[in-house]
N, C-alpha and C. Protein backbone atom coordinates (compact mmCIF):
# COMPACT_ATOMS: atom_id res chain seq x y z
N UNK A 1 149.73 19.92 183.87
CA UNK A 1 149.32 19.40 185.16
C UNK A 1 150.22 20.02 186.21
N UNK A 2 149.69 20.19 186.97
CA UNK A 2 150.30 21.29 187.92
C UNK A 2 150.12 20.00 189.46
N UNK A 3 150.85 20.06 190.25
CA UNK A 3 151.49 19.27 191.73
C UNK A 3 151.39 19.88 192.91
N UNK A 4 150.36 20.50 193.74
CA UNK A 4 150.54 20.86 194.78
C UNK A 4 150.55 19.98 196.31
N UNK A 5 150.99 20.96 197.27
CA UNK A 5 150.44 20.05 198.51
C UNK A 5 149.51 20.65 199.05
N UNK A 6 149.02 20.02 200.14
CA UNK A 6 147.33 20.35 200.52
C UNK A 6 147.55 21.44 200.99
N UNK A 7 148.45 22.17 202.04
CA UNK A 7 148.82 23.04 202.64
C UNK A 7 149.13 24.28 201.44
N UNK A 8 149.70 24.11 200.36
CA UNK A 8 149.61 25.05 199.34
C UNK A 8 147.85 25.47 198.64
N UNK A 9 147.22 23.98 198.40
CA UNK A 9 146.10 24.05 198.26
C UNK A 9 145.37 24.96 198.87
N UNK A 10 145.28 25.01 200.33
CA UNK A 10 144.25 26.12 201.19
C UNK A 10 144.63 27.64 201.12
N UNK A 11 145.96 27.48 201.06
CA UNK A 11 146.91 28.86 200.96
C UNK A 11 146.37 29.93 199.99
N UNK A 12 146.68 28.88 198.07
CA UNK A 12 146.08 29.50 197.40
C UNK A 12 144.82 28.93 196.60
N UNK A 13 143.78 28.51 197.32
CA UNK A 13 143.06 27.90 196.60
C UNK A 13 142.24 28.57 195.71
N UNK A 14 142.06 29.67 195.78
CA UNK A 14 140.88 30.66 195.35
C UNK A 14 142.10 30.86 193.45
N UNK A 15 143.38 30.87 193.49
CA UNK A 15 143.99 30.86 192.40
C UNK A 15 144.08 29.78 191.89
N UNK A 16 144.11 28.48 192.51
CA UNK A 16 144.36 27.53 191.85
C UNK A 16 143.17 27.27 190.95
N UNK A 17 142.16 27.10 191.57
CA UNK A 17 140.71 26.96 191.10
C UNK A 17 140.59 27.57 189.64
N UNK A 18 141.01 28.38 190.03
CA UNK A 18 140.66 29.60 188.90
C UNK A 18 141.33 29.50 187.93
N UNK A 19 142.64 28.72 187.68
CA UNK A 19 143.40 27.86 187.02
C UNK A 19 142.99 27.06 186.41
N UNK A 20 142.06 26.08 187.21
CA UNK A 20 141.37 24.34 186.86
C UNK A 20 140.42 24.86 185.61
N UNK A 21 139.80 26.02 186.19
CA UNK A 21 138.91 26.46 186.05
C UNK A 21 138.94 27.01 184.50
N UNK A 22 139.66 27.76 184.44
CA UNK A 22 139.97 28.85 183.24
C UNK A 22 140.76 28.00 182.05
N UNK A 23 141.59 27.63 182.54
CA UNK A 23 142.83 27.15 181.48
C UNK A 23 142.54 25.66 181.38
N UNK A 24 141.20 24.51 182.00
CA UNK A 24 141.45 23.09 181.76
C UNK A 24 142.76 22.75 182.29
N UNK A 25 143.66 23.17 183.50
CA UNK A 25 144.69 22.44 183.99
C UNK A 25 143.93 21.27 184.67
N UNK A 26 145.26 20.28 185.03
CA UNK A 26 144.65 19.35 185.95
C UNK A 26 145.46 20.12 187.03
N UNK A 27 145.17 19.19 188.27
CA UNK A 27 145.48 20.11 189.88
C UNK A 27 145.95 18.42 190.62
N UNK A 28 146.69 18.48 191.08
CA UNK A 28 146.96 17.16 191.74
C UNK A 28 147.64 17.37 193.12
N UNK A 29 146.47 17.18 194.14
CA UNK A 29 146.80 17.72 195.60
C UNK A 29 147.67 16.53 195.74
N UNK A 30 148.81 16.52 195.99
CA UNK A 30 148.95 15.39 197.17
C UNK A 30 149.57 15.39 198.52
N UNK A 31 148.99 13.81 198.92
CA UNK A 31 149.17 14.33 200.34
C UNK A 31 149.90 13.41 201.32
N UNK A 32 150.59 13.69 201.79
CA UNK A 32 151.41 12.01 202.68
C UNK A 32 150.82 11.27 203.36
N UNK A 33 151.30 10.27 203.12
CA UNK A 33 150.79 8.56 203.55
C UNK A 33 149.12 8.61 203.23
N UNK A 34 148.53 9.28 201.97
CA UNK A 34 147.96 9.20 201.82
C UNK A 34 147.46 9.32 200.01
N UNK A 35 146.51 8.65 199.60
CA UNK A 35 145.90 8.91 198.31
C UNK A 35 146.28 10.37 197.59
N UNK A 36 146.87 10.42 196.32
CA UNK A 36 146.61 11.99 196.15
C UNK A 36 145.63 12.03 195.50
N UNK A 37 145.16 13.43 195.38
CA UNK A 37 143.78 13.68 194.51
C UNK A 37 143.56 14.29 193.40
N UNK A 38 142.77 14.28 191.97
CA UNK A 38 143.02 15.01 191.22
C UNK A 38 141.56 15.80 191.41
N UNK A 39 142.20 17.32 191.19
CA UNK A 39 140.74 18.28 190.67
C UNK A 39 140.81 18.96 188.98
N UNK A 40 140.02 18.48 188.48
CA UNK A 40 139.66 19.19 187.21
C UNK A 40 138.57 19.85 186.91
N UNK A 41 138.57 20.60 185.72
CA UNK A 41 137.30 21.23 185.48
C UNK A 41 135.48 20.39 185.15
N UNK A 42 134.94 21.00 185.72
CA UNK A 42 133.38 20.87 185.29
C UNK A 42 133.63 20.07 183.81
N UNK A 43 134.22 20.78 183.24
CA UNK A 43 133.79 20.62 181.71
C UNK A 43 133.96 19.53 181.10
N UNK A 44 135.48 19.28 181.69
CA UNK A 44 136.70 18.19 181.26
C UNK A 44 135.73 17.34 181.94
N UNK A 45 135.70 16.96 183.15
CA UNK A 45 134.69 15.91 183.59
C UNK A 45 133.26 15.03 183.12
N UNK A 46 132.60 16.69 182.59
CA UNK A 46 131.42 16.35 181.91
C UNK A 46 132.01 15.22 180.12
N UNK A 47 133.46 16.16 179.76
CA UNK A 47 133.92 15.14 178.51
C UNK A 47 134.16 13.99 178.73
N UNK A 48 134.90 13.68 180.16
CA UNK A 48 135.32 12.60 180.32
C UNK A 48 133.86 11.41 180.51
N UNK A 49 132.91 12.23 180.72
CA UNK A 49 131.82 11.34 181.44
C UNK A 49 130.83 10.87 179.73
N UNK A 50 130.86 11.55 178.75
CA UNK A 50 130.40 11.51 177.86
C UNK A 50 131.03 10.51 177.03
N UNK A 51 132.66 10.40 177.12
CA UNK A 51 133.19 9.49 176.31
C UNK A 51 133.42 7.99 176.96
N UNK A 52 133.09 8.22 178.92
CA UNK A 52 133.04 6.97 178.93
C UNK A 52 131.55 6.16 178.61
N UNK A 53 130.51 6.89 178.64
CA UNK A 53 128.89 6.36 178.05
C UNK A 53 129.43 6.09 176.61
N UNK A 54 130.07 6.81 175.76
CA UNK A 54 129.71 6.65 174.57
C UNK A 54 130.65 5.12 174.45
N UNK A 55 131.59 4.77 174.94
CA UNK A 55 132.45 4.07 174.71
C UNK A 55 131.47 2.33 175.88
N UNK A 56 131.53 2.53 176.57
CA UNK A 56 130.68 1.70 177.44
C UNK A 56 129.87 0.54 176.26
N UNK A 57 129.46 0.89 175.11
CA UNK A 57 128.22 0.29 174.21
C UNK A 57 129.53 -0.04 173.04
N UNK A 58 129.44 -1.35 172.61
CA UNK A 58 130.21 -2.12 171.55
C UNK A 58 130.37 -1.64 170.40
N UNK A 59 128.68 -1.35 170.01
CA UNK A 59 128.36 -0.85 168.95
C UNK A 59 129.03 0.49 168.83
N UNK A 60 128.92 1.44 169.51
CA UNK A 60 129.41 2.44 169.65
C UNK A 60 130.63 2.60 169.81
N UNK A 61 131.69 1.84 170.27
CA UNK A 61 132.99 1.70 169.89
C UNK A 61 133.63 1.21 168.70
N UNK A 62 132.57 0.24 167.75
CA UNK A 62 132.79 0.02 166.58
C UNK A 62 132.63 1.15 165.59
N UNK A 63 131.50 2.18 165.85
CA UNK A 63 131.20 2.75 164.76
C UNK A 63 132.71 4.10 164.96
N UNK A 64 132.81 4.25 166.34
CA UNK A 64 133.93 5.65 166.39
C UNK A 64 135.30 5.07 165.83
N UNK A 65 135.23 4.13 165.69
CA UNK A 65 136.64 3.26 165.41
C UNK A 65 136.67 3.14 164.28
N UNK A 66 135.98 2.57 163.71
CA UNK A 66 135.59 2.75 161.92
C UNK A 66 135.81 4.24 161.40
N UNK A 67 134.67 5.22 162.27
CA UNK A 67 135.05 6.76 161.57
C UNK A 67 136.03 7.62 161.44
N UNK A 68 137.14 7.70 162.79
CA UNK A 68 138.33 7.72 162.58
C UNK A 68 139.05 6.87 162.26
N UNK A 69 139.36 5.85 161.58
CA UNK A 69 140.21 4.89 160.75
C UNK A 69 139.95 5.88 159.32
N UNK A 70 138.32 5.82 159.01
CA UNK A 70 138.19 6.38 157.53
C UNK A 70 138.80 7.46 157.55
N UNK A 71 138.39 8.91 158.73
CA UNK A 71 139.22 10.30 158.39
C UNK A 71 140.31 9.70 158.22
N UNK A 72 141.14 9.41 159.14
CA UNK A 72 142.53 9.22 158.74
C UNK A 72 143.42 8.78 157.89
N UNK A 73 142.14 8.19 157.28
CA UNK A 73 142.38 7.32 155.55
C UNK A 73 142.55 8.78 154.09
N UNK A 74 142.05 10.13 155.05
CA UNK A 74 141.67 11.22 154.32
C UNK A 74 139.86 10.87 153.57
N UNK A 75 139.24 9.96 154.07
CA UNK A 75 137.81 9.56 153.35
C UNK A 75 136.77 10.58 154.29
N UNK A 76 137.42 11.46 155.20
CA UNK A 76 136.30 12.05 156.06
C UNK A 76 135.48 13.19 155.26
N UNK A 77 133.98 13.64 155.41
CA UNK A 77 133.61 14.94 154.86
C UNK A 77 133.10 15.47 156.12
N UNK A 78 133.63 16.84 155.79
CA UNK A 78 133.08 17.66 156.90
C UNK A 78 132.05 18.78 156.31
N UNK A 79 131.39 18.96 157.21
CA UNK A 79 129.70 19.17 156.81
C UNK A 79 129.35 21.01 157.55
N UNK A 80 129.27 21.50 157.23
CA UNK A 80 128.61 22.93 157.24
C UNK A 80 127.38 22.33 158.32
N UNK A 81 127.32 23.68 159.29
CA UNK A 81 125.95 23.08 160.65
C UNK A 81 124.43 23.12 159.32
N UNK A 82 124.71 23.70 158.25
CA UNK A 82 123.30 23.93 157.68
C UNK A 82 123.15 22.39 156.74
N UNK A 83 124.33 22.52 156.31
CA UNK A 83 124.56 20.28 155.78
C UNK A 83 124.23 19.49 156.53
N UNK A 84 124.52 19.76 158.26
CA UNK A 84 124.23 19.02 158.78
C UNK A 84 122.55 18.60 159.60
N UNK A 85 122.48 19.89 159.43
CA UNK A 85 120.55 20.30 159.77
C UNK A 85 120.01 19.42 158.29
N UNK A 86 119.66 20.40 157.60
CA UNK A 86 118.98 19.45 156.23
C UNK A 86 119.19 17.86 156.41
N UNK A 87 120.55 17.25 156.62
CA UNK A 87 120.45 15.59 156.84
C UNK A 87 119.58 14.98 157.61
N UNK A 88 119.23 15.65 158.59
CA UNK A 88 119.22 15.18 160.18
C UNK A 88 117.30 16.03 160.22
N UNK A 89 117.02 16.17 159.60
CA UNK A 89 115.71 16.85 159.61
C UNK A 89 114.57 16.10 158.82
């Protein structure tokens, strides 16, 4: 996570970006007497937005909670994409 101020922000923004951008840094403008801000990537966002839906539903926090308890028990199998086609077909 990288700390700038806004005034650094405009300076180099075209690098910073490209930072957020490339490498998944976080970017944390801040700014006096005021809120700071975070910028992250597209991507990271889109993850973050996926795990808060998936997590949002009970059921769905039971079953991810159960499945990593089991991997971590060493009970996990991991499945070849063609194992996992044939199941799911």
């Amino acid at each position: 996570m990288l700390a700038v101020t806004q005034t650094n922000l405009r300076t180099n923004i075209n690098q910073l970006l490209e930072n957020v951008s490339r490498n998944d840094d976080t970017l944390v403008v801040t700014r006096s007497r005021r809120e700071n801000v975070v910028i992250i990537s597209e991507a990271e966002y889109n993850s973050w937005q996926e795990t808060n839906y998936l997590m949002k539903n009970e059921i769905n926090r039971k079953t991810l909670s159960e499945s990593l308890s089991s991997n971590n028990r060493g009970e996990g199998n991991v499945l070849t994409l063609e194992e996992w086609e044939k199941m799911n077909c």
